[in-house]
PDB file of N, CA and C in Angstrom:
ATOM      1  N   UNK A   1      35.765 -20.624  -7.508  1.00  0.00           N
ATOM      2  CA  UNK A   1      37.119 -20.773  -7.039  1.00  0.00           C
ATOM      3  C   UNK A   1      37.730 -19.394  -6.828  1.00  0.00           C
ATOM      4  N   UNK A   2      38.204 -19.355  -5.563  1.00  0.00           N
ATOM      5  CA  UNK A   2      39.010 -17.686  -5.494  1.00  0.00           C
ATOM      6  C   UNK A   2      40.572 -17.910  -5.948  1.00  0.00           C
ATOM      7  N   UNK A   3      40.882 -17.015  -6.210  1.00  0.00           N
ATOM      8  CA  UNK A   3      42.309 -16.402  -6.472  1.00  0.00           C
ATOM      9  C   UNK A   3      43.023 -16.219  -5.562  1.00  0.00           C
ATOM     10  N   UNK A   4      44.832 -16.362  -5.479  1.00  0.00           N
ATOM     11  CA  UNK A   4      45.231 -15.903  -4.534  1.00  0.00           C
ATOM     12  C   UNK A   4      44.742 -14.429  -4.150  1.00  0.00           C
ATOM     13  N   UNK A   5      45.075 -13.984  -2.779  1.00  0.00           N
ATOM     14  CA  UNK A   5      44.912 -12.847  -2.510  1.00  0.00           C
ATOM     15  C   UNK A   5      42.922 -12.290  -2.477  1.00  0.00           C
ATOM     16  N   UNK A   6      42.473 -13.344  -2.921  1.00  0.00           N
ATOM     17  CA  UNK A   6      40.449 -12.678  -2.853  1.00  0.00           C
ATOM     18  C   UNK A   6      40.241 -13.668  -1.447  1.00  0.00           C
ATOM     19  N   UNK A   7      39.524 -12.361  -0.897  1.00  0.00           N
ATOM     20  CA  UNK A   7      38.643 -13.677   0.252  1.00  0.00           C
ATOM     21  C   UNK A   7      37.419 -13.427  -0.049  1.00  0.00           C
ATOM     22  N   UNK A   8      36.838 -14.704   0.775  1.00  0.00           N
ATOM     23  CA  UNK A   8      35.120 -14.345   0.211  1.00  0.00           C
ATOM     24  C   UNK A   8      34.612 -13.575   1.472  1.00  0.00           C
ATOM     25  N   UNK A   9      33.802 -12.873   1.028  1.00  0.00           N
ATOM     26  CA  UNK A   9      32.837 -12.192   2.049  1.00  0.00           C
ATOM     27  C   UNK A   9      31.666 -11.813   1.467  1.00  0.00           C
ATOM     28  N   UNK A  10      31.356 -12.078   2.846  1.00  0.00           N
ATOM     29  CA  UNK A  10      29.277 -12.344   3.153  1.00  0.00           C
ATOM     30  C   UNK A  10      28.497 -11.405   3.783  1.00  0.00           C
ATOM     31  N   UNK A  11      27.514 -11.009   2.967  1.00  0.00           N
ATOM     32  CA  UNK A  11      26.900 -10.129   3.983  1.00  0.00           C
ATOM     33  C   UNK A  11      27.451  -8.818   3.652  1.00  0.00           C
ATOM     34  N   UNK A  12      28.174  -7.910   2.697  1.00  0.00           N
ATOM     35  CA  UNK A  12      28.412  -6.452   2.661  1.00  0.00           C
ATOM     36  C   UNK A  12      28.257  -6.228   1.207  1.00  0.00           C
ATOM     37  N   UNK A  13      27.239  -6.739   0.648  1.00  0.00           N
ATOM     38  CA  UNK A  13      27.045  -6.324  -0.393  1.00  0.00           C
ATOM     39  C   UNK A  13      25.645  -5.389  -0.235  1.00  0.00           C
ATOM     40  N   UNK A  14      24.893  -4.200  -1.364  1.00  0.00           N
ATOM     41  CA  UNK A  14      24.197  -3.324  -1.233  1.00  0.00           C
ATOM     42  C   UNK A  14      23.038  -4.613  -1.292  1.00  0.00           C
ATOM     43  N   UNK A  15      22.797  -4.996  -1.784  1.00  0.00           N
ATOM     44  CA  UNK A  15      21.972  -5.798  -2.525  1.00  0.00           C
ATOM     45  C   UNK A  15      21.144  -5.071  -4.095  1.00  0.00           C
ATOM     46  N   UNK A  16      20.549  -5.430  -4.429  1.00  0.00           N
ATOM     47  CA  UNK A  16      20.073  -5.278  -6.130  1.00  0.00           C
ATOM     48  C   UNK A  16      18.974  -3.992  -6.045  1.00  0.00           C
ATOM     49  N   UNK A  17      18.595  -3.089  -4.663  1.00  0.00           N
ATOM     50  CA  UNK A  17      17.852  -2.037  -4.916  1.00  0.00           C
ATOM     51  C   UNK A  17      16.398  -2.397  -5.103  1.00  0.00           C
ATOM     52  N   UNK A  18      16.350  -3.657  -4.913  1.00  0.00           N
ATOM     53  CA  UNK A  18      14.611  -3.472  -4.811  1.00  0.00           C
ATOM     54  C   UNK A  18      14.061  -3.364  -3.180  1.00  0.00           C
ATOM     55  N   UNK A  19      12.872  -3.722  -3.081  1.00  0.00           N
ATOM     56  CA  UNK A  19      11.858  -3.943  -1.886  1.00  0.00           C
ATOM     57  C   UNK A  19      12.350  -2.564  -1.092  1.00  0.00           C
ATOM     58  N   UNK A  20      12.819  -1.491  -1.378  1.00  0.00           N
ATOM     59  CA  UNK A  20      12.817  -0.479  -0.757  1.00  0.00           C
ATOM     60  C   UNK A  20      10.856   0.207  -0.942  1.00  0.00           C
ATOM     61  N   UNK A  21      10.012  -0.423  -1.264  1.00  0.00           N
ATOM     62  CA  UNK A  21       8.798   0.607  -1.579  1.00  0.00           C
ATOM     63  C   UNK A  21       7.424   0.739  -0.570  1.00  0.00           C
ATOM     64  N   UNK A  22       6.577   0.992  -0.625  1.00  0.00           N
ATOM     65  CA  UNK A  22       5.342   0.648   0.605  1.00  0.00           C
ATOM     66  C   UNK A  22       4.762  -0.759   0.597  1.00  0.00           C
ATOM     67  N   UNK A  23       5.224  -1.836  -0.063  1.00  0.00           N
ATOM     68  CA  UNK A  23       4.832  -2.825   0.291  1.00  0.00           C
ATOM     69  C   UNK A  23       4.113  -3.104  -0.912  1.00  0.00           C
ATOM     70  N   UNK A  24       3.666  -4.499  -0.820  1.00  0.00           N
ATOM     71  CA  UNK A  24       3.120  -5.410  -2.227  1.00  0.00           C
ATOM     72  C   UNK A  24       2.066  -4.555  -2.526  1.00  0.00           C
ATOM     73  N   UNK A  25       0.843  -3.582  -1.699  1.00  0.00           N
ATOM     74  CA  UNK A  25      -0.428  -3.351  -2.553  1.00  0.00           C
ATOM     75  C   UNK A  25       0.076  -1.414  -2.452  1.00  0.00           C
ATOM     76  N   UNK A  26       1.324  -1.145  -2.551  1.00  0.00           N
ATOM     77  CA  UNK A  26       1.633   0.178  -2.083  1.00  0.00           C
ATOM     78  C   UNK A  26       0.412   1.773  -1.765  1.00  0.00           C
ATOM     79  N   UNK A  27      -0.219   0.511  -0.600  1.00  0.00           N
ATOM     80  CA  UNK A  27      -1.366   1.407  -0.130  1.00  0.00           C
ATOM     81  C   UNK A  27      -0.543   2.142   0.893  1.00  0.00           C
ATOM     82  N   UNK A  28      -1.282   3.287   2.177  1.00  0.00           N
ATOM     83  CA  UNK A  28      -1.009   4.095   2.840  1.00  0.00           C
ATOM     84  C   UNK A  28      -0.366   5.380   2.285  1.00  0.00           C
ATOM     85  N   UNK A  29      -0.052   6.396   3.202  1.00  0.00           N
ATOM     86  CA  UNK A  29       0.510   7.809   2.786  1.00  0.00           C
ATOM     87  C   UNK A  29       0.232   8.542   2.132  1.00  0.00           C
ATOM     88  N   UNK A  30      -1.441   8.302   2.289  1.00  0.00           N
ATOM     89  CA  UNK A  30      -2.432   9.803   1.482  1.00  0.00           C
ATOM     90  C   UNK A  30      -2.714  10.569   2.526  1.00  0.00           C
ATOM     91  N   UNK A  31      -2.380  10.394   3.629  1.00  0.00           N
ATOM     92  CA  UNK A  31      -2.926  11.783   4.737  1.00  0.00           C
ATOM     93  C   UNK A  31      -3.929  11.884   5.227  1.00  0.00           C
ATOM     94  N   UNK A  32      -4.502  12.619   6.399  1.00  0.00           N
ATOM     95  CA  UNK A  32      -5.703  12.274   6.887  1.00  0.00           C
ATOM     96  C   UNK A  32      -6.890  12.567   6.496  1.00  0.00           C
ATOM     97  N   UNK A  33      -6.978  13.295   5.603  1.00  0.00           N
ATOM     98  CA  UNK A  33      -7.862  13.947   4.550  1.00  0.00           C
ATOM     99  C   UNK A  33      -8.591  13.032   3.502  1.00  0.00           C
ATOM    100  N   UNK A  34      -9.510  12.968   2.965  1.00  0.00           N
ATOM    101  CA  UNK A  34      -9.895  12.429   1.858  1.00  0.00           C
ATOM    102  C   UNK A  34     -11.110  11.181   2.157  1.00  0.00           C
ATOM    103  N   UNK A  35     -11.764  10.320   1.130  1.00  0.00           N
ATOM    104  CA  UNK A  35     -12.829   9.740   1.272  1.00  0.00           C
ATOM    105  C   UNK A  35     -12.378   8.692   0.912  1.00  0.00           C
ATOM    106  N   UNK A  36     -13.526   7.413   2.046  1.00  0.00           N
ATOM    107  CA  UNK A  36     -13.310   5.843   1.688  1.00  0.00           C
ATOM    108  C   UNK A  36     -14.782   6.030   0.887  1.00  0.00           C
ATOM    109  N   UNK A  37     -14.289   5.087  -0.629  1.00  0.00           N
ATOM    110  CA  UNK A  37     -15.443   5.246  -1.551  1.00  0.00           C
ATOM    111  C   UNK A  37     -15.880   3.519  -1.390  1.00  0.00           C
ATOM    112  N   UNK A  38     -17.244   2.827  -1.758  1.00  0.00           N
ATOM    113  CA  UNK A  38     -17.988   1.423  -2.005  1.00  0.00           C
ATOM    114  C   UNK A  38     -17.476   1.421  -3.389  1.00  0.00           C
ATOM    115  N   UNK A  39     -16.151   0.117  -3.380  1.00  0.00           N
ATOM    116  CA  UNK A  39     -16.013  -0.104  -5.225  1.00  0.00           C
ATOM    117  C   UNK A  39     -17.237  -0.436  -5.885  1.00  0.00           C
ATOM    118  N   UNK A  40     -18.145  -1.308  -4.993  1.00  0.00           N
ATOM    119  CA  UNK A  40     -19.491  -1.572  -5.806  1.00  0.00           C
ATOM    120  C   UNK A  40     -20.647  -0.702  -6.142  1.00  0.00           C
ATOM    121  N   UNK A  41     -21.072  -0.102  -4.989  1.00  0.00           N
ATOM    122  CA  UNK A  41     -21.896   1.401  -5.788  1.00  0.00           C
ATOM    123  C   UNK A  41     -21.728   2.532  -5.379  1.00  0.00           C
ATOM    124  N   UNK A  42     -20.001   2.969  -5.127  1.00  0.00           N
ATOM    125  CA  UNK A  42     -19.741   4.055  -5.145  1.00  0.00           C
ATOM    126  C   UNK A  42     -20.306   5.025  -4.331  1.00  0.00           C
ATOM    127  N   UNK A  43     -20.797   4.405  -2.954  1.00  0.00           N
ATOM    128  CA  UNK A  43     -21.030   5.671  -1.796  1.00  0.00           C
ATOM    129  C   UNK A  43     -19.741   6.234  -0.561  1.00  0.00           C
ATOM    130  N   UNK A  44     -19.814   7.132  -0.813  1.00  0.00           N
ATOM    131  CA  UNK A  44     -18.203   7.995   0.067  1.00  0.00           C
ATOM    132  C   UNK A  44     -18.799   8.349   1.264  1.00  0.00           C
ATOM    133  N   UNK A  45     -18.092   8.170   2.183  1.00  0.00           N
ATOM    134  CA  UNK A  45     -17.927   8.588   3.296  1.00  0.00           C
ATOM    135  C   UNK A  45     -16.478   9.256   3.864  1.00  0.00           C
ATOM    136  N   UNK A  46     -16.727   9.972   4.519  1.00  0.00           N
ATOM    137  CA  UNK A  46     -15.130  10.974   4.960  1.00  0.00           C
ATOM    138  C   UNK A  46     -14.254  10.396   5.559  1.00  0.00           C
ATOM    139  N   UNK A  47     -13.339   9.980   4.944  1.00  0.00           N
ATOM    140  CA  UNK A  47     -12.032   9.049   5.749  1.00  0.00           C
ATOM    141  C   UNK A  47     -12.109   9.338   7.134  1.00  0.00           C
ATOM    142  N   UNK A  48     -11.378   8.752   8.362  1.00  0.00           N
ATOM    143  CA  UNK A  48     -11.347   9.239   9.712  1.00  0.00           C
ATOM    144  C   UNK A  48      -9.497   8.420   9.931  1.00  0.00           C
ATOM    145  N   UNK A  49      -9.033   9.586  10.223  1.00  0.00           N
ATOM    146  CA  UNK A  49      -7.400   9.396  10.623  1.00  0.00           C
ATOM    147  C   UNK A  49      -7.858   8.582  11.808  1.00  0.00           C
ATOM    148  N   UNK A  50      -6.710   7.657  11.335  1.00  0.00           N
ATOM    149  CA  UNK A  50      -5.985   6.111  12.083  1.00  0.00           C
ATOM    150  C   UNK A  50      -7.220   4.828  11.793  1.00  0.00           C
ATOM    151  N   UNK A  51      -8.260   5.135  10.971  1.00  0.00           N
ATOM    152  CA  UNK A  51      -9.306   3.801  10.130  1.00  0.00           C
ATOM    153  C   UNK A  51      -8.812   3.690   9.006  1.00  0.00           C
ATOM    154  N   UNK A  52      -8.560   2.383   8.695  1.00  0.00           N
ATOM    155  CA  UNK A  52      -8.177   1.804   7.175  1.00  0.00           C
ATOM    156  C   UNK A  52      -9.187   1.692   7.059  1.00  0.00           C
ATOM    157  N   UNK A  53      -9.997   2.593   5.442  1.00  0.00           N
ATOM    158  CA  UNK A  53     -10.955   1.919   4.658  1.00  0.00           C
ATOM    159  C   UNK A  53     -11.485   0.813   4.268  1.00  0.00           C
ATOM    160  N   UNK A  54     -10.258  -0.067   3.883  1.00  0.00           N
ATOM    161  CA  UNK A  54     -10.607  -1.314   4.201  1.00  0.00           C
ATOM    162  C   UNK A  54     -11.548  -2.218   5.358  1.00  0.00           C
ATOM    163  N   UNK A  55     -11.263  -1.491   6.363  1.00  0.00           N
ATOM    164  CA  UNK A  55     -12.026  -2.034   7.454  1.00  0.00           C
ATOM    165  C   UNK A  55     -13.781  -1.782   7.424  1.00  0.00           C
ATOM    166  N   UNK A  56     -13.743  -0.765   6.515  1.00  0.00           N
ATOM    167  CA  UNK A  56     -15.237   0.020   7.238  1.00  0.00           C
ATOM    168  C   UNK A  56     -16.331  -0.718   5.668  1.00  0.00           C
ATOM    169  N   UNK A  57     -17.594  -1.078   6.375  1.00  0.00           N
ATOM    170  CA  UNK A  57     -18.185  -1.918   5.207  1.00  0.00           C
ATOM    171  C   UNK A  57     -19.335  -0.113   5.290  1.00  0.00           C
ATOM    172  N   UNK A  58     -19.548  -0.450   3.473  1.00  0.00           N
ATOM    173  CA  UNK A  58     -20.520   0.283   3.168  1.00  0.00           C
ATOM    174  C   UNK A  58     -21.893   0.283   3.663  1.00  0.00           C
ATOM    175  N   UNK A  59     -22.069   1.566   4.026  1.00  0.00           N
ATOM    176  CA  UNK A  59     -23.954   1.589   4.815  1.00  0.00           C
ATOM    177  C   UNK A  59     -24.685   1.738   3.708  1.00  0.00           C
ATOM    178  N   UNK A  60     -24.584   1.194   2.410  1.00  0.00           N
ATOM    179  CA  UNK A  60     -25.773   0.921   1.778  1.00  0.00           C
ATOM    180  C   UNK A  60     -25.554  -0.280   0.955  1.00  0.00           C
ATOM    181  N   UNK A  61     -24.451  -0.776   0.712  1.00  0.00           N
ATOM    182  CA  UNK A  61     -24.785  -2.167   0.147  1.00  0.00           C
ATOM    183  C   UNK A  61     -23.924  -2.988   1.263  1.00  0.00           C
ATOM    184  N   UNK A  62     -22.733  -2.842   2.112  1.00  0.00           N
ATOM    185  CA  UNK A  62     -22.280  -3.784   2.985  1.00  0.00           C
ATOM    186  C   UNK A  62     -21.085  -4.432   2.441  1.00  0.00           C
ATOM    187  N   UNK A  63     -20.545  -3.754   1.292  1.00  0.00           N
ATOM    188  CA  UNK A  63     -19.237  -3.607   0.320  1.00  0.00           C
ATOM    189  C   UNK A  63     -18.124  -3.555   0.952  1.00  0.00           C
ATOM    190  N   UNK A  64     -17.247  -3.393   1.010  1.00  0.00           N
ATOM    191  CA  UNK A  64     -15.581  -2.855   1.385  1.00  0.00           C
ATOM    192  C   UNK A  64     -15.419  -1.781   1.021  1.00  0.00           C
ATOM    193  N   UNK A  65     -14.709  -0.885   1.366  1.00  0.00           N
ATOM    194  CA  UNK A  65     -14.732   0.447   1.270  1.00  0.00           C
ATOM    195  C   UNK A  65     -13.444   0.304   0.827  1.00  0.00           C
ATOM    196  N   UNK A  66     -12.979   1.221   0.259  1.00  0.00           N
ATOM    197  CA  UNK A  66     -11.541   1.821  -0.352  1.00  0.00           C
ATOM    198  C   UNK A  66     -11.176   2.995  -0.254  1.00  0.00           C
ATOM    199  N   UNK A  67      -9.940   3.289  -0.410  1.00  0.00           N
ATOM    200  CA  UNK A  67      -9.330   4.765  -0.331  1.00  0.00           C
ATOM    201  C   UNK A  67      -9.526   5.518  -1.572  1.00  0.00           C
ATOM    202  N   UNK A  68     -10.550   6.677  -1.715  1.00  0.00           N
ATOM    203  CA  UNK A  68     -10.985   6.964  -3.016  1.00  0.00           C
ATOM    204  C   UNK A  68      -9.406   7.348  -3.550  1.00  0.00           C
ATOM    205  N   UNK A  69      -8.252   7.782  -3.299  1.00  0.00           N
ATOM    206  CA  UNK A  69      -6.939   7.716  -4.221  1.00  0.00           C
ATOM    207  C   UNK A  69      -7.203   6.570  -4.822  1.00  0.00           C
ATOM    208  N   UNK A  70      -7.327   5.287  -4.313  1.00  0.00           N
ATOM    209  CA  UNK A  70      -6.327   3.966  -4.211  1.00  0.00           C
ATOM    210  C   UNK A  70      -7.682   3.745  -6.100  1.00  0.00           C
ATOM    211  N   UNK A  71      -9.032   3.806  -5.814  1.00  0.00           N
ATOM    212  CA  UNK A  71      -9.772   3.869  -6.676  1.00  0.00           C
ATOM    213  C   UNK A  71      -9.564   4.658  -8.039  1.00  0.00           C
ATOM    214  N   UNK A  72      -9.329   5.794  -7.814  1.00  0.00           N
ATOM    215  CA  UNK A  72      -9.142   6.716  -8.917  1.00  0.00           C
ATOM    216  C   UNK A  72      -7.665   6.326  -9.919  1.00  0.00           C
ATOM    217  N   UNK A  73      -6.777   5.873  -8.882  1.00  0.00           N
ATOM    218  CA  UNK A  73      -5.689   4.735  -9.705  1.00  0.00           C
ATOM    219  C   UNK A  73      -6.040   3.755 -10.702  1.00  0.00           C
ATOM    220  N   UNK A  74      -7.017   3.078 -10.184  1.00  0.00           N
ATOM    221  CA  UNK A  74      -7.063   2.120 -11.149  1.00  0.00           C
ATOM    222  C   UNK A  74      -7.966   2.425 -11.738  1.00  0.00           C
ATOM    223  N   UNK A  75      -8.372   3.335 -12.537  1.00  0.00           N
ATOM    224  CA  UNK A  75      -9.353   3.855 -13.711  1.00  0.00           C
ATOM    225  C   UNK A  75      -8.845   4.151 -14.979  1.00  0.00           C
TER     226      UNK A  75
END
């Protein structure tokens, strides 16, 4: 219930400060530099600017490749 003198208004609030971040798996923004590593047996190959690791399967077991940052995180 409003009060005399309050109106309601919609829409100009900041909101609560979240979802400002890189997204649910806050991958990207290591730079063009660095190695996609095989989580399964760990063979690196030299990143190549504008390929997501993700994309590229390992030439010795046929694995998913990862961003060796994104790896060394979760250790």
């Amino acid at each position: 219930m409003e009060k005399e003198g309050q109106e309601k208004h919609l829409g100009e609030g900041h909101g609560l400060g979240r979802g400002g971040g890189q997204g649910k798996n806050k991958g990207g923004a290591f730079g063009p530099s660095g190695f996609c590593v095989c989580a399964k047996c760990g063979h690196k190959v030299r990143h190549q600017q504008g390929i997501k690791c993700t994309t590229i399967k390992c030439p010795k077991c046929g694995h998913t490749m990862v961003r060796e940052e994104l790896l060394n995180q979760k250790r």
